[in-house]
Structures are given as C-alpha cells and as structure tokens.
PDB file of N, CA and C in Angstrom:
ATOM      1  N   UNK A   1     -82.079-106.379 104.956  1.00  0.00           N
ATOM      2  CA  UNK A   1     -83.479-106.577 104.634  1.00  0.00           C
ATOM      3  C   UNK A   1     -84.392-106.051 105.736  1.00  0.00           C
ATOM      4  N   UNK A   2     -84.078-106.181 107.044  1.00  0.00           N
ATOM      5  CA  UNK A   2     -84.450-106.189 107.902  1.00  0.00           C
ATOM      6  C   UNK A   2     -84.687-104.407 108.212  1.00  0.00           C
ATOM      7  N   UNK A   3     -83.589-103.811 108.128  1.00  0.00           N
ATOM      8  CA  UNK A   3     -84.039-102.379 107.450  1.00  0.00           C
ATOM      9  C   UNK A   3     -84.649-101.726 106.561  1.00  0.00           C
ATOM     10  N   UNK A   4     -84.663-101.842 105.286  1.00  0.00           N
ATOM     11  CA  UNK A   4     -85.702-101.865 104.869  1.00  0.00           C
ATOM     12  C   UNK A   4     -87.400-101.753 105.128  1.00  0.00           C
ATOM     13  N   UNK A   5     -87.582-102.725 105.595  1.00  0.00           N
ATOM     14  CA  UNK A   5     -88.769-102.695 105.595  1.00  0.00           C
ATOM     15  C   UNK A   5     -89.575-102.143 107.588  1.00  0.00           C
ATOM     16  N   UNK A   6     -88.678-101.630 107.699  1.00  0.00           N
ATOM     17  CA  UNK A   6     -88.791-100.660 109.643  1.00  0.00           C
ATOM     18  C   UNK A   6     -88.535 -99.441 108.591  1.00  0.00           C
ATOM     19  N   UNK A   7     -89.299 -98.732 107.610  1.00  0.00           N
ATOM     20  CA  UNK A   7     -89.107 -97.369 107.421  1.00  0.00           C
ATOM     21  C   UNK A   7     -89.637 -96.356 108.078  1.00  0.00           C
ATOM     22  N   UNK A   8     -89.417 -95.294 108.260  1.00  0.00           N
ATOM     23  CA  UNK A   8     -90.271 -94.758 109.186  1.00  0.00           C
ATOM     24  C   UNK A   8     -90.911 -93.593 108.022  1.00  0.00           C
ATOM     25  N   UNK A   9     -92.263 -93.665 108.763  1.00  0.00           N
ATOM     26  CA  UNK A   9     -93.172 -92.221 107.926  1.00  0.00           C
ATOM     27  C   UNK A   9     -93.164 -90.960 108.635  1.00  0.00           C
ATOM     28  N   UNK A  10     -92.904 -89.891 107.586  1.00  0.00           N
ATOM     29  CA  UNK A  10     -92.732 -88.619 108.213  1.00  0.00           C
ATOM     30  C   UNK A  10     -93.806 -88.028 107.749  1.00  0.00           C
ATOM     31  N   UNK A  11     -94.069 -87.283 108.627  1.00  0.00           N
ATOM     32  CA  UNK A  11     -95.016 -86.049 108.578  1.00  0.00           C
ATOM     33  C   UNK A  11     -95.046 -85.152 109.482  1.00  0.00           C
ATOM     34  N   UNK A  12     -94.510 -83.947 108.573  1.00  0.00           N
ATOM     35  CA  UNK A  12     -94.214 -82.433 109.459  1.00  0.00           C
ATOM     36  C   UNK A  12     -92.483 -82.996 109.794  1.00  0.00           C
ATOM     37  N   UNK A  13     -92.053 -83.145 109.288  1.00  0.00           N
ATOM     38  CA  UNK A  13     -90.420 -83.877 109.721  1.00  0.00           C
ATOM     39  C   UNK A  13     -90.381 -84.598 111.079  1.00  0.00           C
ATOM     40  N   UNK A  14     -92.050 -85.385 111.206  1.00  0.00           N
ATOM     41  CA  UNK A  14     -91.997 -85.774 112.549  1.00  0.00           C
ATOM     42  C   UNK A  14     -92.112 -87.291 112.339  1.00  0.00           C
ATOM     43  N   UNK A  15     -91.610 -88.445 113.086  1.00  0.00           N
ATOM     44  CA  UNK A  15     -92.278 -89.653 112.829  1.00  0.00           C
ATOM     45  C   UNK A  15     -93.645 -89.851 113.486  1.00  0.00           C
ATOM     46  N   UNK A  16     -94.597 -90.203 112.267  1.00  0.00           N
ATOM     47  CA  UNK A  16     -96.044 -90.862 112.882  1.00  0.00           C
ATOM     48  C   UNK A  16     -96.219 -91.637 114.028  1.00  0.00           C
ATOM     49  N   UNK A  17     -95.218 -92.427 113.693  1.00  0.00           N
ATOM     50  CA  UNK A  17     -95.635 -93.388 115.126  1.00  0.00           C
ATOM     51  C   UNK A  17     -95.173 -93.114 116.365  1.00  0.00           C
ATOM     52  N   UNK A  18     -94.489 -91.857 116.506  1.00  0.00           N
ATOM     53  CA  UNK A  18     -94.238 -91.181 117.902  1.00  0.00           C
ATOM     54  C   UNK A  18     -94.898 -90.087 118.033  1.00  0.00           C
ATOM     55  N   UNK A  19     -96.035 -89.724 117.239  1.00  0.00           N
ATOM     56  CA  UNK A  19     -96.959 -88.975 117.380  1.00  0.00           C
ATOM     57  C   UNK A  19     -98.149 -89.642 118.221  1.00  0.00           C
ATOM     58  N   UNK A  20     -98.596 -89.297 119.074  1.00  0.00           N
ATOM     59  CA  UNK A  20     -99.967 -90.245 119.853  1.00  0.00           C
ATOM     60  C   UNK A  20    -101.342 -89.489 119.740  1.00  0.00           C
ATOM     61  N   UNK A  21    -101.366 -88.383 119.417  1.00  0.00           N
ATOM     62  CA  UNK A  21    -101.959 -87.940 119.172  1.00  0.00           C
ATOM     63  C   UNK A  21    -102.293 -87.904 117.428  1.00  0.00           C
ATOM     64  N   UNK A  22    -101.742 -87.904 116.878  1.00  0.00           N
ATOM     65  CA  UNK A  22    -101.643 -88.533 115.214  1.00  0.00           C
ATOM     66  C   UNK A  22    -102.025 -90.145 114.945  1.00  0.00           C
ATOM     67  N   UNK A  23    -101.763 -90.762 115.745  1.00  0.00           N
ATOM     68  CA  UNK A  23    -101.835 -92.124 115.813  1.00  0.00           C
ATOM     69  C   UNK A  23    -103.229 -92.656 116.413  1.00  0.00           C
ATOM     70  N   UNK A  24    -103.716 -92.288 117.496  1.00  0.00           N
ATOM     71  CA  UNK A  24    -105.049 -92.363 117.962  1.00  0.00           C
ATOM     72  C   UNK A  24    -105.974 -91.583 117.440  1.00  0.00           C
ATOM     73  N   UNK A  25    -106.173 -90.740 116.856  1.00  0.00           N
ATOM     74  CA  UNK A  25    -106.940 -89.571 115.818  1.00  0.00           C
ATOM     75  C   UNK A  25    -107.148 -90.959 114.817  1.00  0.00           C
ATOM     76  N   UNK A  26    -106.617 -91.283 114.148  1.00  0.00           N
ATOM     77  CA  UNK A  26    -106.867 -92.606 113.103  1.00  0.00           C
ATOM     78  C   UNK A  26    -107.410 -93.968 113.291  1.00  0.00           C
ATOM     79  N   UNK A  27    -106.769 -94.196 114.552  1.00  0.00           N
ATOM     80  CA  UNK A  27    -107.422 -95.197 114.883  1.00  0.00           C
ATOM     81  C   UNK A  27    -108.559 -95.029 115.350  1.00  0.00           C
ATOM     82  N   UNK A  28    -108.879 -94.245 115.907  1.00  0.00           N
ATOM     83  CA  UNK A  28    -110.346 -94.333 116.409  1.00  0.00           C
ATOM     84  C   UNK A  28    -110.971 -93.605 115.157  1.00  0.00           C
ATOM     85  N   UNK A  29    -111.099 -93.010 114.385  1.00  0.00           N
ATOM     86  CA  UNK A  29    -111.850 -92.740 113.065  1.00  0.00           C
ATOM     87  C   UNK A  29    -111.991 -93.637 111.944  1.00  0.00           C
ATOM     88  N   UNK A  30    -110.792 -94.183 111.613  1.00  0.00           N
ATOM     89  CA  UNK A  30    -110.762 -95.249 110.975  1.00  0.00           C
ATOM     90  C   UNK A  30    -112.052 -96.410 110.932  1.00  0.00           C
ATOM     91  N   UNK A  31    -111.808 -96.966 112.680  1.00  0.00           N
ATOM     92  CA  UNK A  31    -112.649 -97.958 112.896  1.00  0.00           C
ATOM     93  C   UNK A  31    -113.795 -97.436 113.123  1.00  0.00           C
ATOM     94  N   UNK A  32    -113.866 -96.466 113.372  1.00  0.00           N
ATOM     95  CA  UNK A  32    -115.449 -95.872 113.456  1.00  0.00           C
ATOM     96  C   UNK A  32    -116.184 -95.892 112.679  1.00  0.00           C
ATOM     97  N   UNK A  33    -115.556 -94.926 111.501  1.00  0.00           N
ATOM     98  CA  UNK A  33    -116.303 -94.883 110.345  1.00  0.00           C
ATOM     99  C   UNK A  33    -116.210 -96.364 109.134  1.00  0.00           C
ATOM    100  N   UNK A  34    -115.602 -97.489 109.762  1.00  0.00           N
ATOM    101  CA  UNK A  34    -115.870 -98.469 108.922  1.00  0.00           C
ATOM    102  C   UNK A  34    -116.781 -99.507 109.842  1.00  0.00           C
ATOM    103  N   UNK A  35    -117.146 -99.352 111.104  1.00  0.00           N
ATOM    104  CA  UNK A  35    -118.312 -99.741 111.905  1.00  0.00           C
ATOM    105  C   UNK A  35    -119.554 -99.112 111.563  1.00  0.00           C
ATOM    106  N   UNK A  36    -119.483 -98.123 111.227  1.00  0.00           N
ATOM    107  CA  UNK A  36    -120.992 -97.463 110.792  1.00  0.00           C
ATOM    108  C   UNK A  36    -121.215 -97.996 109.254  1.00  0.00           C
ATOM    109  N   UNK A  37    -120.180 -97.693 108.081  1.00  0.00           N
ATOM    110  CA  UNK A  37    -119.989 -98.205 106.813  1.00  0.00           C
ATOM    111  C   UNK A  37    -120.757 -99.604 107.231  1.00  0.00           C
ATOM    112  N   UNK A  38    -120.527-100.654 107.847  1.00  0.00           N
ATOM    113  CA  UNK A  38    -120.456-102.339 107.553  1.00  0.00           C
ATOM    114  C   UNK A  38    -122.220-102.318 107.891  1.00  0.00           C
ATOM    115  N   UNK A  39    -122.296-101.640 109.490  1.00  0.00           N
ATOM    116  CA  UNK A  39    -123.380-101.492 109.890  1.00  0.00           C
ATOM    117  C   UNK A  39    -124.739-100.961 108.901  1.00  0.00           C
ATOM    118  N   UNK A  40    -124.357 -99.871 108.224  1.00  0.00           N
ATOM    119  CA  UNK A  40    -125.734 -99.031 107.620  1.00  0.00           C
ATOM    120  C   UNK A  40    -125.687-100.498 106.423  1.00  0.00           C
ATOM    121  N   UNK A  41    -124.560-100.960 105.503  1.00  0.00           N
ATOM    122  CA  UNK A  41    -125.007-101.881 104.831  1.00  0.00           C
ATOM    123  C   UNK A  41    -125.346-103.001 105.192  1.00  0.00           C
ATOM    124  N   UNK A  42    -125.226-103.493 106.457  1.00  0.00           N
ATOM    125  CA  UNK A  42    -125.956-104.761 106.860  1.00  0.00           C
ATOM    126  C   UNK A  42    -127.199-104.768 107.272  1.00  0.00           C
ATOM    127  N   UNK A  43    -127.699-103.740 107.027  1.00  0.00           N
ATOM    128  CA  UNK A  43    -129.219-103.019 107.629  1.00  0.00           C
ATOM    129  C   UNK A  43    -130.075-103.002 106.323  1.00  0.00           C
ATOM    130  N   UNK A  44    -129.252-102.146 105.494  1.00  0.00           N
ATOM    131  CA  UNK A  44    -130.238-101.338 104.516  1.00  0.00           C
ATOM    132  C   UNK A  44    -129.429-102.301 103.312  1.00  0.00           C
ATOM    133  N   UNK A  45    -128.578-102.893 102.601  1.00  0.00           N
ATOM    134  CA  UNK A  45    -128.006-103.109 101.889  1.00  0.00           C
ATOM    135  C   UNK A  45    -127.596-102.140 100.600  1.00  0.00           C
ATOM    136  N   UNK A  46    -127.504-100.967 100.703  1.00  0.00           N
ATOM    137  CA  UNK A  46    -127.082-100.602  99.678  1.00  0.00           C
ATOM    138  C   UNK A  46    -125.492 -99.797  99.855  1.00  0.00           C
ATOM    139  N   UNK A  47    -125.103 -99.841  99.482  1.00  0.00           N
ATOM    140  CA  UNK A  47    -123.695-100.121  99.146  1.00  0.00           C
ATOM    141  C   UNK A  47    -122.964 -98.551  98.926  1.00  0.00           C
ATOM    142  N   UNK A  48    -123.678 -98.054  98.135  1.00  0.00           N
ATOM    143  CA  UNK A  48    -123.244 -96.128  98.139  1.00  0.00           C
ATOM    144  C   UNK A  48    -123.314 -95.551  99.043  1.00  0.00           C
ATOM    145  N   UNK A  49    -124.835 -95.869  99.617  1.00  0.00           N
ATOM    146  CA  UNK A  49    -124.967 -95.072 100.960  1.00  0.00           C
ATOM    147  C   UNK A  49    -124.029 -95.175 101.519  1.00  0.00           C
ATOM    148  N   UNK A  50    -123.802 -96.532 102.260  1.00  0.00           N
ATOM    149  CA  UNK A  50    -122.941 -96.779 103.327  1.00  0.00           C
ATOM    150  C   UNK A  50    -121.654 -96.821 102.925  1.00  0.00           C
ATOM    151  N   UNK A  51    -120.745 -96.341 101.977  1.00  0.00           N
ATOM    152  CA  UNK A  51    -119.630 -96.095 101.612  1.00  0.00           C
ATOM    153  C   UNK A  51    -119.819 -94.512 101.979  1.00  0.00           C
ATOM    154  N   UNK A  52    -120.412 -94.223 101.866  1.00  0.00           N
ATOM    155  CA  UNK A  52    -120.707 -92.088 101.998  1.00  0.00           C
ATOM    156  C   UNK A  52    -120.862 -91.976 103.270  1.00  0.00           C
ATOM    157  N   UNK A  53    -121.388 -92.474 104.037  1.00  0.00           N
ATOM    158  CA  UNK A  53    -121.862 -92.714 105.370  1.00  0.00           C
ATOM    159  C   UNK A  53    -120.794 -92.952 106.308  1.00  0.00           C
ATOM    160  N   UNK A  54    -119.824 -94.215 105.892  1.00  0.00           N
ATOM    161  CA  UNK A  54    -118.100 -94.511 106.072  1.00  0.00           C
ATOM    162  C   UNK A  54    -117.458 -93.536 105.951  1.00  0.00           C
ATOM    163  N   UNK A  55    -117.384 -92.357 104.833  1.00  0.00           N
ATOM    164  CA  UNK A  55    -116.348 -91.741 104.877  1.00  0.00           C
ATOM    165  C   UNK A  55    -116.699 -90.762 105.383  1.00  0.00           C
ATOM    166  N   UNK A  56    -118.051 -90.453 105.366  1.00  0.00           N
ATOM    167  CA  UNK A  56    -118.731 -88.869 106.391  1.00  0.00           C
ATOM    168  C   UNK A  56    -118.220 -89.246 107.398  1.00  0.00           C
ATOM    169  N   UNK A  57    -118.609 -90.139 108.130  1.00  0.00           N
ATOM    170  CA  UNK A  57    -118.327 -90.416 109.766  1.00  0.00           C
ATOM    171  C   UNK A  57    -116.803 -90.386 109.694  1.00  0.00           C
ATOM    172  N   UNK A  58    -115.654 -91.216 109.333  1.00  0.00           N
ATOM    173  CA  UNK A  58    -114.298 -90.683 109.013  1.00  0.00           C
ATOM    174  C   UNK A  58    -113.840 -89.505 109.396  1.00  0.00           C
ATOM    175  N   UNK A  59    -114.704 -88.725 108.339  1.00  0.00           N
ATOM    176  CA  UNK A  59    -114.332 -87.211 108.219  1.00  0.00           C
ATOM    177  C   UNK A  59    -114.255 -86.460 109.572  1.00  0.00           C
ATOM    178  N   UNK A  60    -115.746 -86.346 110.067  1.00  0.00           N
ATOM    179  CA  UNK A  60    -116.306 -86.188 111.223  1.00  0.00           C
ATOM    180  C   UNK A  60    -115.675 -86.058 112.657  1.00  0.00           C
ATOM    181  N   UNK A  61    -114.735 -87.532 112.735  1.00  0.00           N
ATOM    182  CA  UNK A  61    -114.561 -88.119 113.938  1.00  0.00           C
ATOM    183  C   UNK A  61    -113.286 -87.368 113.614  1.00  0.00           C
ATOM    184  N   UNK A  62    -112.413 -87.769 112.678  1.00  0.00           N
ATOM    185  CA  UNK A  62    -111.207 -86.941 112.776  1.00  0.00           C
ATOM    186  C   UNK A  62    -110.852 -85.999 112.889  1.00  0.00           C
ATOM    187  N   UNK A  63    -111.941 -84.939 112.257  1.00  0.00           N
ATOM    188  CA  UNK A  63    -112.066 -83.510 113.038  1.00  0.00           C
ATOM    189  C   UNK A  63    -111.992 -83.348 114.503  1.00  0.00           C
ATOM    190  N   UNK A  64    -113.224 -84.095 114.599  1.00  0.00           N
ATOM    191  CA  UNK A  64    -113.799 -83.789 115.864  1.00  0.00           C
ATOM    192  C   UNK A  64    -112.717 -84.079 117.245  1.00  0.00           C
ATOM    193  N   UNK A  65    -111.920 -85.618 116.982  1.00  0.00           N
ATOM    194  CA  UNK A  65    -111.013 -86.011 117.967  1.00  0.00           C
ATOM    195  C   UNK A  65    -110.084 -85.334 117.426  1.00  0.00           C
ATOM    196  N   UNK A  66    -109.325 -84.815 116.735  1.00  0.00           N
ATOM    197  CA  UNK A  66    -107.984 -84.290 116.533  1.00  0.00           C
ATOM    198  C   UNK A  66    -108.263 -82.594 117.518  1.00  0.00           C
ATOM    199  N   UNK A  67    -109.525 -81.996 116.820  1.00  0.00           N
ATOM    200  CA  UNK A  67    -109.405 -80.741 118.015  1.00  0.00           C
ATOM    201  C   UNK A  67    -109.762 -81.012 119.449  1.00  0.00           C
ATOM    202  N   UNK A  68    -110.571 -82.326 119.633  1.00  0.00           N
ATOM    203  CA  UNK A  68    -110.503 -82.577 121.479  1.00  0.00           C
ATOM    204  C   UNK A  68    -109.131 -82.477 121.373  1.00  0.00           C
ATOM    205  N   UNK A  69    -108.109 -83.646 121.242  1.00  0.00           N
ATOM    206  CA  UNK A  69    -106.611 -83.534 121.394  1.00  0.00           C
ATOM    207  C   UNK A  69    -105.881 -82.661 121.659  1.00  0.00           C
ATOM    208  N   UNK A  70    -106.391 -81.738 120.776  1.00  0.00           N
ATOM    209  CA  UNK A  70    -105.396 -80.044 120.338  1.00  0.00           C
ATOM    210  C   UNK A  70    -105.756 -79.514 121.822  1.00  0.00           C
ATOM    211  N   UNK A  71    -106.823 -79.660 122.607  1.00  0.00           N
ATOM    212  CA  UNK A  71    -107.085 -78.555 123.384  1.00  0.00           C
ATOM    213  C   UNK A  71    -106.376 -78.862 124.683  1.00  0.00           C
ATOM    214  N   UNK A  72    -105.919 -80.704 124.493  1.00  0.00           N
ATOM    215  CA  UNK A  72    -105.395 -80.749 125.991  1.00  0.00           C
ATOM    216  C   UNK A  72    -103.708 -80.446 125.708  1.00  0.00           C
ATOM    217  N   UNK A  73    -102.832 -80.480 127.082  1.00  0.00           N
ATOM    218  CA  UNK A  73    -101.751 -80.399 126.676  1.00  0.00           C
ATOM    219  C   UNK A  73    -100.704 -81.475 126.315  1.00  0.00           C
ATOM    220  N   UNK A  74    -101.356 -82.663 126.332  1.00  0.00           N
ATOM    221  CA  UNK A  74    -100.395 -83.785 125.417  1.00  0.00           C
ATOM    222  C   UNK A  74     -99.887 -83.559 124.236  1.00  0.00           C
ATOM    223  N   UNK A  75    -100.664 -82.826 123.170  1.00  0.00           N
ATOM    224  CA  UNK A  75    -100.689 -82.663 121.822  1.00  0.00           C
ATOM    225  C   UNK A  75    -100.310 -81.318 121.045  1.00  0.00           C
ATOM    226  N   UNK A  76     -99.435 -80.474 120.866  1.00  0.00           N
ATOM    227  CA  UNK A  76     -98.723 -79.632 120.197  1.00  0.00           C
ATOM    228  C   UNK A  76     -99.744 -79.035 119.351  1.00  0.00           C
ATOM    229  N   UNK A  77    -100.285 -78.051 118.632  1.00  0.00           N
ATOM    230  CA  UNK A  77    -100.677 -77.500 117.536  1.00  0.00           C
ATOM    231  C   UNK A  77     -99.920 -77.641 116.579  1.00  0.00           C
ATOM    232  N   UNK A  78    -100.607 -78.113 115.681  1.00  0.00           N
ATOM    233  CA  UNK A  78    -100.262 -77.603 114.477  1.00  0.00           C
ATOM    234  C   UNK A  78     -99.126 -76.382 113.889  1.00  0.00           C
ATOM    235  N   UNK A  79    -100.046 -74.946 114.620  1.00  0.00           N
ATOM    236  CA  UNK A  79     -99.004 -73.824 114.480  1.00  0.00           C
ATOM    237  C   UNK A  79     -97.622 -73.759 115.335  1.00  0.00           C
ATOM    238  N   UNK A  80     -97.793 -74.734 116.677  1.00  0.00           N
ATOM    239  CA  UNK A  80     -96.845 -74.568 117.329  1.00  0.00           C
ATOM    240  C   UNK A  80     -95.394 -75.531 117.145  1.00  0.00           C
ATOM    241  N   UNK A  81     -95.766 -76.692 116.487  1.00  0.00           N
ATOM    242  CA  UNK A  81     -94.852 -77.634 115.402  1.00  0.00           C
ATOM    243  C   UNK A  81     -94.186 -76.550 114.361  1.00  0.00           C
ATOM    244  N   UNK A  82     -95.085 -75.774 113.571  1.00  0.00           N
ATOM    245  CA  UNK A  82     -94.434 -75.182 112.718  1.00  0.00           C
ATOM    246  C   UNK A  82     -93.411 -74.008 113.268  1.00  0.00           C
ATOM    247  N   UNK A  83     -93.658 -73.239 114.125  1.00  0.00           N
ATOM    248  CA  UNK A  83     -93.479 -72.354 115.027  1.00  0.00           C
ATOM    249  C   UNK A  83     -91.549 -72.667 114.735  1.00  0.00           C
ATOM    250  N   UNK A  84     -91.965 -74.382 115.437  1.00  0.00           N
ATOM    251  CA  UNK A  84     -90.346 -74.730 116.231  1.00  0.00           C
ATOM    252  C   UNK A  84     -89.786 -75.082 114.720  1.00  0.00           C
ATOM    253  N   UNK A  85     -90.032 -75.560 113.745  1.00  0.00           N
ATOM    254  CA  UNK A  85     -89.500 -75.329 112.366  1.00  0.00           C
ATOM    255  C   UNK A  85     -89.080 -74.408 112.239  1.00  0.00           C
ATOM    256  N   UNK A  86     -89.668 -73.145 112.183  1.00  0.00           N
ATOM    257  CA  UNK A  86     -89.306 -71.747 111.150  1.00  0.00           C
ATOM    258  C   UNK A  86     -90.250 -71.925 109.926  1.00  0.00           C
ATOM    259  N   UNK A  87     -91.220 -72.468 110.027  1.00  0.00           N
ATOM    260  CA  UNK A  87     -91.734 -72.726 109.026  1.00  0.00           C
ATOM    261  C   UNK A  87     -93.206 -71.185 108.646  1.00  0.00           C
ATOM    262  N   UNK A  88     -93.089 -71.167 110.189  1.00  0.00           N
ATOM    263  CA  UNK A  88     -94.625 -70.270 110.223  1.00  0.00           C
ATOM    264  C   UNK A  88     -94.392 -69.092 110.712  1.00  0.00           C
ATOM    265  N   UNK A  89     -94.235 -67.650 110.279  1.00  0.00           N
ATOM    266  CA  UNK A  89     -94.170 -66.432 110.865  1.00  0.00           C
ATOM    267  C   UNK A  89     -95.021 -65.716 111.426  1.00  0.00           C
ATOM    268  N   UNK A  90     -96.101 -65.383 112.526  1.00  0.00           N
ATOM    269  CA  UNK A  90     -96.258 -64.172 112.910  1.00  0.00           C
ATOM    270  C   UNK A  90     -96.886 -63.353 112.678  1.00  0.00           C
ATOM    271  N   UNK A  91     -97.282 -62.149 112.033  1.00  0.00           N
ATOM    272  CA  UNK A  91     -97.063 -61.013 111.628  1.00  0.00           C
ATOM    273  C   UNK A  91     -98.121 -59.995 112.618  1.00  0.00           C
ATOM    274  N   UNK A  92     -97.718 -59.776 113.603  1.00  0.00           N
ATOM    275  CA  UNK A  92     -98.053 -59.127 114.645  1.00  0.00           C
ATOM    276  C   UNK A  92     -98.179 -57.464 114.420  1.00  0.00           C
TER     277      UNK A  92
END
C-alpha cells in the first residue's frame, strides 16, 4: 500500500521532485498568482476579474522565473535535457 501511493511523476523521463528548478518555478507562481486572485477579489469583489488576474499573474511569473532559472547554471535547458535523450537534433 505503502507503494502505491510514493508514485513518482515524470516529466521529460525526469522525476519532478528532483527537479528544483521545476519545483520552485510552481511554487512560487502558484502562490503568487492565487495571492493576487484572493487579493483583487477582496478589494473589488468580482469574481472573473480576479480569476483572469490569478491565472495572468500564474502565467507571467512562470515564464518569467523559469527563464531567470534557465540563465543560471543550476538548471539545464530544456534543449540541453533533450540533447542528453537523443531526442533533439541539430541541424548545423
């Protein structure tokens, strides 16, 4: 039972949760954009806005922190994950 439910999630044949750079990209967007979401409706009360507002900022932050990440060298590219697959060719 106890196995079971320790599954691990893959993405890119990698596990998420030994990604830190995958893992902090979310967390800090996540809570961001549902601090601004709670915020614009505890202000203004309307409810669309600040659901649009939640997921803009989301959007935003995860861009925005996933390419800070990319630029230092803790965090692998994208192309360079695929690279070590064989997944991504080249064509020079």
């Amino acid at each position: 039972m106890a196995e079971e439910s320790e599954k691990e999630v893959m993405f890119m044949n990698r596990e998420i949760s030994k990604m830190p750079c995958f893992r902090e990209t979310f967390l800090y967007s996540i809570s961001s954009g549902l601090a601004v979401g709670l915020i614009h409706f505890m202000l203004t009360s309307k409810v669309q806005r600040s659901s649009h507002l939640a997921f803009g900022t989301y959007g935003c932050v995860t861009l925005a922190y996933w390419v800070q990440r990319q630029n230092r060298k803790g965090c692998p590219s994208v192309q360079e994950i695929l690279k070590k697959k064989n997944y991504f060719f080249l064509q020079n």
